[in-house]
PDB file of N, CA and C in Angstrom:
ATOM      1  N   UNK A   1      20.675   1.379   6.788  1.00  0.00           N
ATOM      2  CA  UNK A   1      20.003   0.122   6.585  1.00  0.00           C
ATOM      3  C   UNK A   1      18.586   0.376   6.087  1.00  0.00           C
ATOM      4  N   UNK A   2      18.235  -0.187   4.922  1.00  0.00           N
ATOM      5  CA  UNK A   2      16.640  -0.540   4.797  1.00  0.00           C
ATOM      6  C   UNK A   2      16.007  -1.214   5.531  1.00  0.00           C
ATOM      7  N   UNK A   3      14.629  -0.337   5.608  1.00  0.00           N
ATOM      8  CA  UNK A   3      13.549  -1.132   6.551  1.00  0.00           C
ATOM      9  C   UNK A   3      12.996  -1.991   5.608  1.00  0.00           C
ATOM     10  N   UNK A   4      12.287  -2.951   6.157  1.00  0.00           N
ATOM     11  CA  UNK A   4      12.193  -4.430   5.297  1.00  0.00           C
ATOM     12  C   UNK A   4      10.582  -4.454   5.681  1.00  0.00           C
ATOM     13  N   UNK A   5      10.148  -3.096   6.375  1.00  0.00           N
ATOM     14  CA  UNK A   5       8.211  -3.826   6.644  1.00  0.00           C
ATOM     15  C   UNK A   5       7.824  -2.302   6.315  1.00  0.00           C
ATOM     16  N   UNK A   6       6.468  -1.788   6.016  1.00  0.00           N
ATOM     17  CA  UNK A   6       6.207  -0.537   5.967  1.00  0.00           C
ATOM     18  C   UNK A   6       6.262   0.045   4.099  1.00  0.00           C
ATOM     19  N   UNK A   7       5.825   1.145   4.520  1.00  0.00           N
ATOM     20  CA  UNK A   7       5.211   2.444   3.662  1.00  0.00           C
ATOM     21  C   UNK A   7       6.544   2.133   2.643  1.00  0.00           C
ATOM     22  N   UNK A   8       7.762   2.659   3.317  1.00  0.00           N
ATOM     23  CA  UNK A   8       9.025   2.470   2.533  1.00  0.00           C
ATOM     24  C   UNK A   8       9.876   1.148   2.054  1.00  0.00           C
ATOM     25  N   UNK A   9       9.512   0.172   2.470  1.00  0.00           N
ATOM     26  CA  UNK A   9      10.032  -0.976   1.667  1.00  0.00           C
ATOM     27  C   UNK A   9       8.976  -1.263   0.991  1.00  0.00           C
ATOM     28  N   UNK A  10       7.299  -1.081   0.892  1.00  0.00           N
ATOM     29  CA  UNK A  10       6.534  -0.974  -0.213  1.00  0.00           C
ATOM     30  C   UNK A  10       7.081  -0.219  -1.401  1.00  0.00           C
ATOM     31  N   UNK A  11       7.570   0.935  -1.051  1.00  0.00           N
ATOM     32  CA  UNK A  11       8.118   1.695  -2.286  1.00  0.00           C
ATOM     33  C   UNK A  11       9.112   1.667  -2.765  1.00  0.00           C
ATOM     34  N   UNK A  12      10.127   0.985  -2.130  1.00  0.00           N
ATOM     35  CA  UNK A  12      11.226   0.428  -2.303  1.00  0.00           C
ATOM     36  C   UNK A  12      11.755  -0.628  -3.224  1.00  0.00           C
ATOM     37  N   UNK A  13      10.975  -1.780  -3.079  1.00  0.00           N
ATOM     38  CA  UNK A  13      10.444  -2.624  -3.945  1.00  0.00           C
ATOM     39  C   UNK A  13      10.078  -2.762  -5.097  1.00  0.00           C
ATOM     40  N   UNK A  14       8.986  -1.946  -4.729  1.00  0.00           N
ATOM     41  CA  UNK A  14       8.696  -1.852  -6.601  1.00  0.00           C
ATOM     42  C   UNK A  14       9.316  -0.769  -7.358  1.00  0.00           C
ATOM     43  N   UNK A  15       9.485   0.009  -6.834  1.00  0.00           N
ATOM     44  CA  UNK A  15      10.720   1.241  -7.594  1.00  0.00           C
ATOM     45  C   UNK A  15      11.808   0.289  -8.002  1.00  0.00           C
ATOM     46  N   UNK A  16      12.275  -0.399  -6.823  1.00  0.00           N
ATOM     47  CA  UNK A  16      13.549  -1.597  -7.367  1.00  0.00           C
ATOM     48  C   UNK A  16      13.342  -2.283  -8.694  1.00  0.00           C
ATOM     49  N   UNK A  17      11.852  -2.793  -8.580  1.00  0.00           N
ATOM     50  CA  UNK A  17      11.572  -4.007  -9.731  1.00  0.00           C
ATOM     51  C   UNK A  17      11.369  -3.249 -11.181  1.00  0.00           C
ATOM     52  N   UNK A  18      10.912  -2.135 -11.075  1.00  0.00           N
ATOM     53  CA  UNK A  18      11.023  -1.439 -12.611  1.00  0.00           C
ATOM     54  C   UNK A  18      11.601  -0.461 -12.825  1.00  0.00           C
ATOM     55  N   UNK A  19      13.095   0.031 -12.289  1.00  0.00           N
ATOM     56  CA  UNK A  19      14.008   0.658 -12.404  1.00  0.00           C
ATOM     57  C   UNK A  19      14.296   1.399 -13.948  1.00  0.00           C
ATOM     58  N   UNK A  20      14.746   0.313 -14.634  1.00  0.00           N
ATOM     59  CA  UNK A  20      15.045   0.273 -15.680  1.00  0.00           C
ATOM     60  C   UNK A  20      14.299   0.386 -16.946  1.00  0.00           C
ATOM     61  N   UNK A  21      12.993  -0.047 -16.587  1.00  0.00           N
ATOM     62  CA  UNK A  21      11.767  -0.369 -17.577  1.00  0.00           C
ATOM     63  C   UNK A  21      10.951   0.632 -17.811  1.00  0.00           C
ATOM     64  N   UNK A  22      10.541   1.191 -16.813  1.00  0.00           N
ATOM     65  CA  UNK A  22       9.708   2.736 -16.536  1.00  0.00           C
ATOM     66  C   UNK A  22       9.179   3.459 -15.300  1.00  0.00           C
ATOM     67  N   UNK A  23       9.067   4.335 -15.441  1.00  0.00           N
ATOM     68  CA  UNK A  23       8.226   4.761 -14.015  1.00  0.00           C
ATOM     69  C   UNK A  23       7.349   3.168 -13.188  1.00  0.00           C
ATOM     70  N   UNK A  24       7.327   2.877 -12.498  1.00  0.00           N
ATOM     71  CA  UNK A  24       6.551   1.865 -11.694  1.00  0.00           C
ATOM     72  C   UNK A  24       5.032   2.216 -11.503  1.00  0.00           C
ATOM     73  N   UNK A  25       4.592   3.103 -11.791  1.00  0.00           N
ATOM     74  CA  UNK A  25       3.021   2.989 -10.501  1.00  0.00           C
ATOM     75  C   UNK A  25       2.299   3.146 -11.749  1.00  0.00           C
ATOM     76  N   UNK A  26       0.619   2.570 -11.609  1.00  0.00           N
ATOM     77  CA  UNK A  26      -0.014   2.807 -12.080  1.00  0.00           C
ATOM     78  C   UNK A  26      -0.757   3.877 -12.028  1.00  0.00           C
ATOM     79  N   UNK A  27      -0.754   5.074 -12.778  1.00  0.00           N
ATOM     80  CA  UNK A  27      -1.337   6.533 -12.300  1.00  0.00           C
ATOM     81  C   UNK A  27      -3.288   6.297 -12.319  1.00  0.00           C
ATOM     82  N   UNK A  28      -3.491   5.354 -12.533  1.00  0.00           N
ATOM     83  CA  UNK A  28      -4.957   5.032 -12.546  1.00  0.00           C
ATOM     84  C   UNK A  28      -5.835   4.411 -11.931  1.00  0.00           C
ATOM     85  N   UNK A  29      -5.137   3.880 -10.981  1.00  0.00           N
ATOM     86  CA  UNK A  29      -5.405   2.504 -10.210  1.00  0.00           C
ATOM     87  C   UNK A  29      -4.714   2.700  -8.472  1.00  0.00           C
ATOM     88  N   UNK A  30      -5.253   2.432  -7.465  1.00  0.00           N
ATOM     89  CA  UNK A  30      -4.593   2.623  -6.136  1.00  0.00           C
ATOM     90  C   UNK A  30      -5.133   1.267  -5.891  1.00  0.00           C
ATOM     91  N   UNK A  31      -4.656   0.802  -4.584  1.00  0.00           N
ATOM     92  CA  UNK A  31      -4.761  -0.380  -3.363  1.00  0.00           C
ATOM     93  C   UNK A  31      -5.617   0.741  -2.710  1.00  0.00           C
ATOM     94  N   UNK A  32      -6.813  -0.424  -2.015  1.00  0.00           N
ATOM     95  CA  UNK A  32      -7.339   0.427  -0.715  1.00  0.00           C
ATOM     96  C   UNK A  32      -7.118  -0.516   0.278  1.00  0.00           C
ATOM     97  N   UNK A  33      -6.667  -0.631   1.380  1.00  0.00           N
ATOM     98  CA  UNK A  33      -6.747  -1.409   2.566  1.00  0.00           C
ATOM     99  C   UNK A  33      -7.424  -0.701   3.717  1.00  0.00           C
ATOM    100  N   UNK A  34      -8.483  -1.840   3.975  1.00  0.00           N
ATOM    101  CA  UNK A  34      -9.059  -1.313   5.038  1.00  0.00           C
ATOM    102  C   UNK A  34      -8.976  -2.236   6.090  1.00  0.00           C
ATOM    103  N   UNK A  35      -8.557  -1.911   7.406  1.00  0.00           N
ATOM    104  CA  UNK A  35      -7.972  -2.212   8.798  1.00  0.00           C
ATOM    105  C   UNK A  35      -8.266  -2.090  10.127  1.00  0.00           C
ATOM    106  N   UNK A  36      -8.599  -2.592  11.033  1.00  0.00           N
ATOM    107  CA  UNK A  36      -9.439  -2.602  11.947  1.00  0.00           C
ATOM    108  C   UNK A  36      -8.540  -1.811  12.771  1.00  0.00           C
ATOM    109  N   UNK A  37      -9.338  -0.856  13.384  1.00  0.00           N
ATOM    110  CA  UNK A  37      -8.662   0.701  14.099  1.00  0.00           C
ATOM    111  C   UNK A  37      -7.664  -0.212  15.563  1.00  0.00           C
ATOM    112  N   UNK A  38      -8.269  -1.644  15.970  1.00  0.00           N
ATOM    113  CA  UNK A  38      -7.571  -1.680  16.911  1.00  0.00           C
ATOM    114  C   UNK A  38      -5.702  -2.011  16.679  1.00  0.00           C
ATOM    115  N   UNK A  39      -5.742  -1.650  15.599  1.00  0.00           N
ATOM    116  CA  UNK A  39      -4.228  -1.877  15.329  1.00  0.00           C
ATOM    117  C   UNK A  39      -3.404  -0.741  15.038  1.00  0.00           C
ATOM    118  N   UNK A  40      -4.276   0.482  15.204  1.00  0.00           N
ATOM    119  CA  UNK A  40      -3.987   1.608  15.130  1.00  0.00           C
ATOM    120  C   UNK A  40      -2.299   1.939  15.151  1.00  0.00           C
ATOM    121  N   UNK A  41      -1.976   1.748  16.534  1.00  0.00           N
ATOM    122  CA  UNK A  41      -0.767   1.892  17.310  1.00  0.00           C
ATOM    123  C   UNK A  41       0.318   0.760  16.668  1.00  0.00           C
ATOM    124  N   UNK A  42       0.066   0.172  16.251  1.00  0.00           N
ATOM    125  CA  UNK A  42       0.934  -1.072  15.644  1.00  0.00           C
ATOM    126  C   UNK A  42       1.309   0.152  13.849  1.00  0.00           C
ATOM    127  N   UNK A  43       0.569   0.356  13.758  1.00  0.00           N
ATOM    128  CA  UNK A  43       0.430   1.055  11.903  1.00  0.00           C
ATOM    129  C   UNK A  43       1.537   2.272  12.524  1.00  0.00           C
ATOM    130  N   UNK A  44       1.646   3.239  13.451  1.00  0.00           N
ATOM    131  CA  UNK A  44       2.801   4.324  13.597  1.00  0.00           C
ATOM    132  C   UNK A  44       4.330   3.830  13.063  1.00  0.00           C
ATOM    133  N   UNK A  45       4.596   2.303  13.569  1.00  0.00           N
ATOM    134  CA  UNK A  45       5.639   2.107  13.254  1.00  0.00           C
ATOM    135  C   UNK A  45       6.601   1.698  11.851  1.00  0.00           C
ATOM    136  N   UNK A  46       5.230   1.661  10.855  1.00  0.00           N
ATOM    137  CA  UNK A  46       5.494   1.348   9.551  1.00  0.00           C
ATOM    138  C   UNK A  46       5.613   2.949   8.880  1.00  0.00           C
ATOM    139  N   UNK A  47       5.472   3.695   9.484  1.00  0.00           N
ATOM    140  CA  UNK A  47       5.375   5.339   8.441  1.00  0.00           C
ATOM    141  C   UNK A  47       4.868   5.120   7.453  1.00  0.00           C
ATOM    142  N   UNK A  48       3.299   4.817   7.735  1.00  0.00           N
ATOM    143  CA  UNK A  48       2.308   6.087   6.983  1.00  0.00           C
ATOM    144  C   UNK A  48       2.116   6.658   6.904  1.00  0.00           C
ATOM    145  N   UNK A  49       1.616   7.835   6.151  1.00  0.00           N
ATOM    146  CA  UNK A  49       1.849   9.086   6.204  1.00  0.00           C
ATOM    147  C   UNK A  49       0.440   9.595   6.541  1.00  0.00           C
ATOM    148  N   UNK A  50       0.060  10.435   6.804  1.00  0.00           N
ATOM    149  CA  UNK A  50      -1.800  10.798   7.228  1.00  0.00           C
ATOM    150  C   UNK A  50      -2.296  11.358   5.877  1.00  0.00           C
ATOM    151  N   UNK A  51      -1.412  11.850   4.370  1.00  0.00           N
ATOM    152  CA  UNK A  51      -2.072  11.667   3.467  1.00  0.00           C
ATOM    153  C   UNK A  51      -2.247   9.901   2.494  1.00  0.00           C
ATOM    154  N   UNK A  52      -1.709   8.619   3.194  1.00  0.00           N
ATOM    155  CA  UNK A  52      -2.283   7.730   2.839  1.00  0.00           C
ATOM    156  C   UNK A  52      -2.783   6.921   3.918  1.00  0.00           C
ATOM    157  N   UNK A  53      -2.996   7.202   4.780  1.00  0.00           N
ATOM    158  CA  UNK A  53      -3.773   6.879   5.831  1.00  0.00           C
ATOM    159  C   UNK A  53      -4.752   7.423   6.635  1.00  0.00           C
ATOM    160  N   UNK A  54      -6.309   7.681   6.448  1.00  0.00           N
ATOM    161  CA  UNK A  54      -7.396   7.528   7.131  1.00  0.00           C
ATOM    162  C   UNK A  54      -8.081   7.058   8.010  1.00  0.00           C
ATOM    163  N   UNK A  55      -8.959   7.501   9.348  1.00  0.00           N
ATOM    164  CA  UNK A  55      -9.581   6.858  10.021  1.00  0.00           C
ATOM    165  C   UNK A  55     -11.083   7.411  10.050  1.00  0.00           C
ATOM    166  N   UNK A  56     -11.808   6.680   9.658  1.00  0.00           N
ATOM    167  CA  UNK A  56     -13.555   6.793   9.540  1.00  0.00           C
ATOM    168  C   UNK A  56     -14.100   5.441  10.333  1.00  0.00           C
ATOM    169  N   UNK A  57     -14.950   5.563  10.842  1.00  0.00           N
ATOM    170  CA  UNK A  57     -16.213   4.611  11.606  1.00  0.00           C
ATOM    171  C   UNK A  57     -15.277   3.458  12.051  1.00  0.00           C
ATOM    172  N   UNK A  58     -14.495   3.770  12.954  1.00  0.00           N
ATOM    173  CA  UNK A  58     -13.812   2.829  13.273  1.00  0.00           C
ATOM    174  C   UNK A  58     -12.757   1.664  12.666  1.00  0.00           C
ATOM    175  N   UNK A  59     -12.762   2.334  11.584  1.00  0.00           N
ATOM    176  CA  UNK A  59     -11.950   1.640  10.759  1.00  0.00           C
ATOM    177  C   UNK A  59     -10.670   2.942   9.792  1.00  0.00           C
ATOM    178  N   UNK A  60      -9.646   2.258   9.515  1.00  0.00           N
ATOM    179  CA  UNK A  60      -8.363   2.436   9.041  1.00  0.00           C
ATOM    180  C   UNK A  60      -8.415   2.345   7.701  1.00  0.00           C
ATOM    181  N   UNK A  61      -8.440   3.262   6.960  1.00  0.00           N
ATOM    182  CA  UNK A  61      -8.276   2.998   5.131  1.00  0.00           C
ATOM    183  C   UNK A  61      -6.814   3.544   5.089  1.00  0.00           C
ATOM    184  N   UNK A  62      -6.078   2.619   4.265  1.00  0.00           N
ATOM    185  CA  UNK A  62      -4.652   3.050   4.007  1.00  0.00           C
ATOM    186  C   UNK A  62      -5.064   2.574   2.097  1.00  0.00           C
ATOM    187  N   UNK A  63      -4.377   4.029   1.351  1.00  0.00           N
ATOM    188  CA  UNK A  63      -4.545   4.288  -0.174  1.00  0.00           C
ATOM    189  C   UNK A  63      -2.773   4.166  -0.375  1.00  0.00           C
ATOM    190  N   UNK A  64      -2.769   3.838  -1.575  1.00  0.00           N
ATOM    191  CA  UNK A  64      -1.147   3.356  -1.697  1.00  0.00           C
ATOM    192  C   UNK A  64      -1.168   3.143  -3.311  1.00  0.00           C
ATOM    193  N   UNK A  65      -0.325   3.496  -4.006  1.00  0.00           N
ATOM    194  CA  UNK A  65       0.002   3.547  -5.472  1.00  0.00           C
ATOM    195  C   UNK A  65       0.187   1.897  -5.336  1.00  0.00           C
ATOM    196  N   UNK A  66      -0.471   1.866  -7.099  1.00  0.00           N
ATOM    197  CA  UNK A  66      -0.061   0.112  -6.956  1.00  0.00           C
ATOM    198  C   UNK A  66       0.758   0.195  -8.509  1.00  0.00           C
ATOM    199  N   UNK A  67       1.924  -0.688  -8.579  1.00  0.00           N
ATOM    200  CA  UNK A  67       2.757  -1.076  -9.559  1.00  0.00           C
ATOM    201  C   UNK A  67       1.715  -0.546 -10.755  1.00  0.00           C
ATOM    202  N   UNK A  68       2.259  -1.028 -12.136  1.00  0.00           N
ATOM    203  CA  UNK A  68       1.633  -0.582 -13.427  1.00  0.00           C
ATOM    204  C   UNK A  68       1.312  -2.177 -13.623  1.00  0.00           C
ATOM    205  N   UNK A  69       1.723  -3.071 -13.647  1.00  0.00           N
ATOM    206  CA  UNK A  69       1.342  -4.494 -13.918  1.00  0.00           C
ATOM    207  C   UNK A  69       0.869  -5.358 -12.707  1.00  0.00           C
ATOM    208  N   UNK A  70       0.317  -4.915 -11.625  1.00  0.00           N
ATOM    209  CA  UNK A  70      -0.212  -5.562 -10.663  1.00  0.00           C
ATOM    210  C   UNK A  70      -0.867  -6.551 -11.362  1.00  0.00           C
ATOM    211  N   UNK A  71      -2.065  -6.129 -11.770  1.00  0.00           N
ATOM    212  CA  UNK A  71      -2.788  -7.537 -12.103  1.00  0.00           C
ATOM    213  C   UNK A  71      -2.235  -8.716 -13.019  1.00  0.00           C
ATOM    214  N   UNK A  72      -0.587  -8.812 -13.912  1.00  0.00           N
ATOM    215  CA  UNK A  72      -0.165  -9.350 -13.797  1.00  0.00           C
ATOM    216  C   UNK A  72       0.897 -10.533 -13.051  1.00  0.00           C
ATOM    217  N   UNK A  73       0.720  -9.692 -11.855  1.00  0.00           N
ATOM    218  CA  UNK A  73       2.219 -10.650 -10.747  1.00  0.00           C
ATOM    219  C   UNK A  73       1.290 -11.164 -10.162  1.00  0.00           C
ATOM    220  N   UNK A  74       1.798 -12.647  -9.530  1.00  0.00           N
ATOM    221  CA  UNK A  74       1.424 -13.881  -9.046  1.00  0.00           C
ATOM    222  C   UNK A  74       0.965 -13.140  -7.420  1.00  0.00           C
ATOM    223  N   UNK A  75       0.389 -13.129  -7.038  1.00  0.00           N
ATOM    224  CA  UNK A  75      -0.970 -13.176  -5.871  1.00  0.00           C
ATOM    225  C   UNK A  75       0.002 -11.489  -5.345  1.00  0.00           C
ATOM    226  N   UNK A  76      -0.603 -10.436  -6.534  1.00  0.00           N
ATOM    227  CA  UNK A  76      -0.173  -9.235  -5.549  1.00  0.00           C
ATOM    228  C   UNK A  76      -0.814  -8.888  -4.036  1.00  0.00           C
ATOM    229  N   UNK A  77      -1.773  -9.236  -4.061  1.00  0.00           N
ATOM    230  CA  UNK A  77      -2.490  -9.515  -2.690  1.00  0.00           C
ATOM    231  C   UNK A  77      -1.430  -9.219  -1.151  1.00  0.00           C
ATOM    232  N   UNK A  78      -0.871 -10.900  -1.346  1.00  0.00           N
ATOM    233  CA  UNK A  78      -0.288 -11.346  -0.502  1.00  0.00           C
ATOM    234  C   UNK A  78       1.357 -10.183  -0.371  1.00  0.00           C
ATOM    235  N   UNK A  79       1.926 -10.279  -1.435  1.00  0.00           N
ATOM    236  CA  UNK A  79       3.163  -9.251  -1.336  1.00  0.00           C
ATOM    237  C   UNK A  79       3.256  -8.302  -1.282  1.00  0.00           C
ATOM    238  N   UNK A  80       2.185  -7.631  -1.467  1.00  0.00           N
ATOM    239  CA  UNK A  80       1.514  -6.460  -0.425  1.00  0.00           C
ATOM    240  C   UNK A  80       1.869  -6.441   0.868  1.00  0.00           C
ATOM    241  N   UNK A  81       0.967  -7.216   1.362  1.00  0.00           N
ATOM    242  CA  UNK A  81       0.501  -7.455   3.193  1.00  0.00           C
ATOM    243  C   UNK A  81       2.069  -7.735   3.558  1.00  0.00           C
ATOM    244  N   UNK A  82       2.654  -8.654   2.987  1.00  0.00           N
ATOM    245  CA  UNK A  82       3.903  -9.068   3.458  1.00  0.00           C
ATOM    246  C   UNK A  82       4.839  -7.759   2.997  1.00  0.00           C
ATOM    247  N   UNK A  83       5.110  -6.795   2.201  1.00  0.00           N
ATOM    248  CA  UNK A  83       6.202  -5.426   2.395  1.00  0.00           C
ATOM    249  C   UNK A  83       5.281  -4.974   3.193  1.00  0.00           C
ATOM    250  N   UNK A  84       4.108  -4.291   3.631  1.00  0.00           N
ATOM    251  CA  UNK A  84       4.139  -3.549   4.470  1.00  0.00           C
ATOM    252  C   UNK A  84       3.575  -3.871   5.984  1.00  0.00           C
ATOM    253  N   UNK A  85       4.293  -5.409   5.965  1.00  0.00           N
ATOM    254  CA  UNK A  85       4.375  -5.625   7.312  1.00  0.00           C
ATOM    255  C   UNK A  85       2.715  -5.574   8.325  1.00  0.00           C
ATOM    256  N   UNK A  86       1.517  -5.932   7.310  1.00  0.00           N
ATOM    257  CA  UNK A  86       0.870  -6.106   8.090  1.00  0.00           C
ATOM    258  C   UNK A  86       0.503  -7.325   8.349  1.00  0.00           C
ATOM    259  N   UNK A  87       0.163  -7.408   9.343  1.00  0.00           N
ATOM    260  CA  UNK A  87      -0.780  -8.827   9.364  1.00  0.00           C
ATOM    261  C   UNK A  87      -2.017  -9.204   9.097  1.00  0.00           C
ATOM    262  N   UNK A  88      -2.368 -10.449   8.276  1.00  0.00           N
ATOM    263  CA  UNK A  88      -3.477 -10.692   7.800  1.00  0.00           C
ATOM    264  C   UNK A  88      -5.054 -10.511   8.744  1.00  0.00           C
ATOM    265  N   UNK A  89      -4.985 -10.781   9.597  1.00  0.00           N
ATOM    266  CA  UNK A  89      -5.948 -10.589  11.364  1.00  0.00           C
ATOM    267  C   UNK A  89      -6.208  -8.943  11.240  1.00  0.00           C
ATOM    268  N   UNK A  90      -5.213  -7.719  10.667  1.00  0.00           N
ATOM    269  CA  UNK A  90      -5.607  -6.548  11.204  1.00  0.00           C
ATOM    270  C   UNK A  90      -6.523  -5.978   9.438  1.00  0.00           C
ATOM    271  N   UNK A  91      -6.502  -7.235   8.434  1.00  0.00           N
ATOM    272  CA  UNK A  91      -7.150  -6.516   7.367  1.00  0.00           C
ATOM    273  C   UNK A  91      -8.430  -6.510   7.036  1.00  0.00           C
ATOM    274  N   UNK A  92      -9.431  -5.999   6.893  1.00  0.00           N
ATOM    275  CA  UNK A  92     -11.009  -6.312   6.799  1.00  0.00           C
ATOM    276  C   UNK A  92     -11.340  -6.520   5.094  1.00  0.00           C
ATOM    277  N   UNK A  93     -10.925  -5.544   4.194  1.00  0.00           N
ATOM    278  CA  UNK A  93     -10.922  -5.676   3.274  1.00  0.00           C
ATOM    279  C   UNK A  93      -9.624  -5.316   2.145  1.00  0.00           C
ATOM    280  N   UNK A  94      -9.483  -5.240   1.117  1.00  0.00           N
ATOM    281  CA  UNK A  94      -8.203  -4.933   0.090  1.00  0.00           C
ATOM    282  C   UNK A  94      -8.890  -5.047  -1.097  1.00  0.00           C
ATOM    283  N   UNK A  95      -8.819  -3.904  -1.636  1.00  0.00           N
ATOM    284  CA  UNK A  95      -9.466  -3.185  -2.788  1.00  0.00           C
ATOM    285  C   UNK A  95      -8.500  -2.556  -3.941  1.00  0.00           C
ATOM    286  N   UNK A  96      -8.343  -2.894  -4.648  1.00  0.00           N
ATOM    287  CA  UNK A  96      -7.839  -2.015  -6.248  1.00  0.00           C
ATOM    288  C   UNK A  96      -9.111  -1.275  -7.212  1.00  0.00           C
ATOM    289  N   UNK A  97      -9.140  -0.109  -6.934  1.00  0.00           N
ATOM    290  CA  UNK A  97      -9.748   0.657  -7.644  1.00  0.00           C
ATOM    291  C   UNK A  97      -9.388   1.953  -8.386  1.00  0.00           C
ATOM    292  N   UNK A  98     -10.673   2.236  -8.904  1.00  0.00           N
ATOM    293  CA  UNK A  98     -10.056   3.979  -9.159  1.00  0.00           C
ATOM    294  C   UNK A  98      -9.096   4.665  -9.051  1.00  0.00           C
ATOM    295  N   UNK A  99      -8.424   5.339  -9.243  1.00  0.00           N
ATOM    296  CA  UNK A  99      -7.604   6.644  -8.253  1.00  0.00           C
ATOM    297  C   UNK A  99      -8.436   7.490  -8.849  1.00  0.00           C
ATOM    298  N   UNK A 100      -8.573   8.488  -7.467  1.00  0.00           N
ATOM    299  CA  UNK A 100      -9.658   9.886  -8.043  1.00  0.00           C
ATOM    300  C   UNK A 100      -8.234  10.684  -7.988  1.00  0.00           C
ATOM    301  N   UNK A 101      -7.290  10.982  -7.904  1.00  0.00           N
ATOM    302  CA  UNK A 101      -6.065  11.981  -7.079  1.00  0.00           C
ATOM    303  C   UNK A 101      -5.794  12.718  -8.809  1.00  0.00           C
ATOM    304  N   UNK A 102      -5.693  13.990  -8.612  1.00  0.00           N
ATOM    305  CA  UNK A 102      -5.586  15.115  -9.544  1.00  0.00           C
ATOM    306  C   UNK A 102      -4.341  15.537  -9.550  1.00  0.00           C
ATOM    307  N   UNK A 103      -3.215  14.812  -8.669  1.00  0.00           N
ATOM    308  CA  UNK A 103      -1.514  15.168  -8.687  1.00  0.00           C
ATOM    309  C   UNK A 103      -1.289  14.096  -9.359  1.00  0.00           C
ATOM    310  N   UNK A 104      -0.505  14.263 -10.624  1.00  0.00           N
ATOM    311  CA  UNK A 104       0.102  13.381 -11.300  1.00  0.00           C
ATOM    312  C   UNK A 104       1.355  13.430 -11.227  1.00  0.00           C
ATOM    313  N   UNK A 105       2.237  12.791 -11.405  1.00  0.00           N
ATOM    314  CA  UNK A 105       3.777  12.400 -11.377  1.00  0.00           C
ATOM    315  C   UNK A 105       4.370  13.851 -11.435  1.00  0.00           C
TER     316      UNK A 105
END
């Protein structure tokens, strides 16, 4: 059975949605979510992995490949938060920036 919240139905998903079309991720661009540490224990059960998940000054940065057309789909924001099963209360901020990462595909 597929899990339907987490790390892996994030990747699941969009691997699903551009199967056919091309590789999915944007090699230039990541999600940053940043998350208030008291949800720490709630985040084990989604499998993150500790290379996309961080903890600094009390806070939780989770880095995550984002699709190649994000900034085209209707409120990627939200279908985010909703595959990986977090809740809106544990997010402080959500960021698309940069990728600095020197492993390419």
């Amino acid at each position: 059975m597929t899990q339907t919240k987490g790390l892996n139905a994030y990747k699941n998903f969009w691997e699903k949605q551009f199967r056919l079309k091309r590789h999915p991720w944007d090699e230039e661009k990541i999600v940053k979510l940043t998350l208030s540490n008291n949800y720490a224990h709630k985040l084990k059960e989604l499998e993150f992995s500790t290379h996309s998940l961080a903890k600094k000054d009390g806070k939780l940065t989770l880095r995550l490949k984002v699709p190649y057309n994000y900034h085209e789909l209707d409120d990627f924001k939200s279908k985010t938060i909703e595959l990986l099963g977090i809740e809106i209360n544990w997010l402080i901020d959500f960021t698309v920036c940069e990728s600095h990462c020197t492993h390419r595909r």
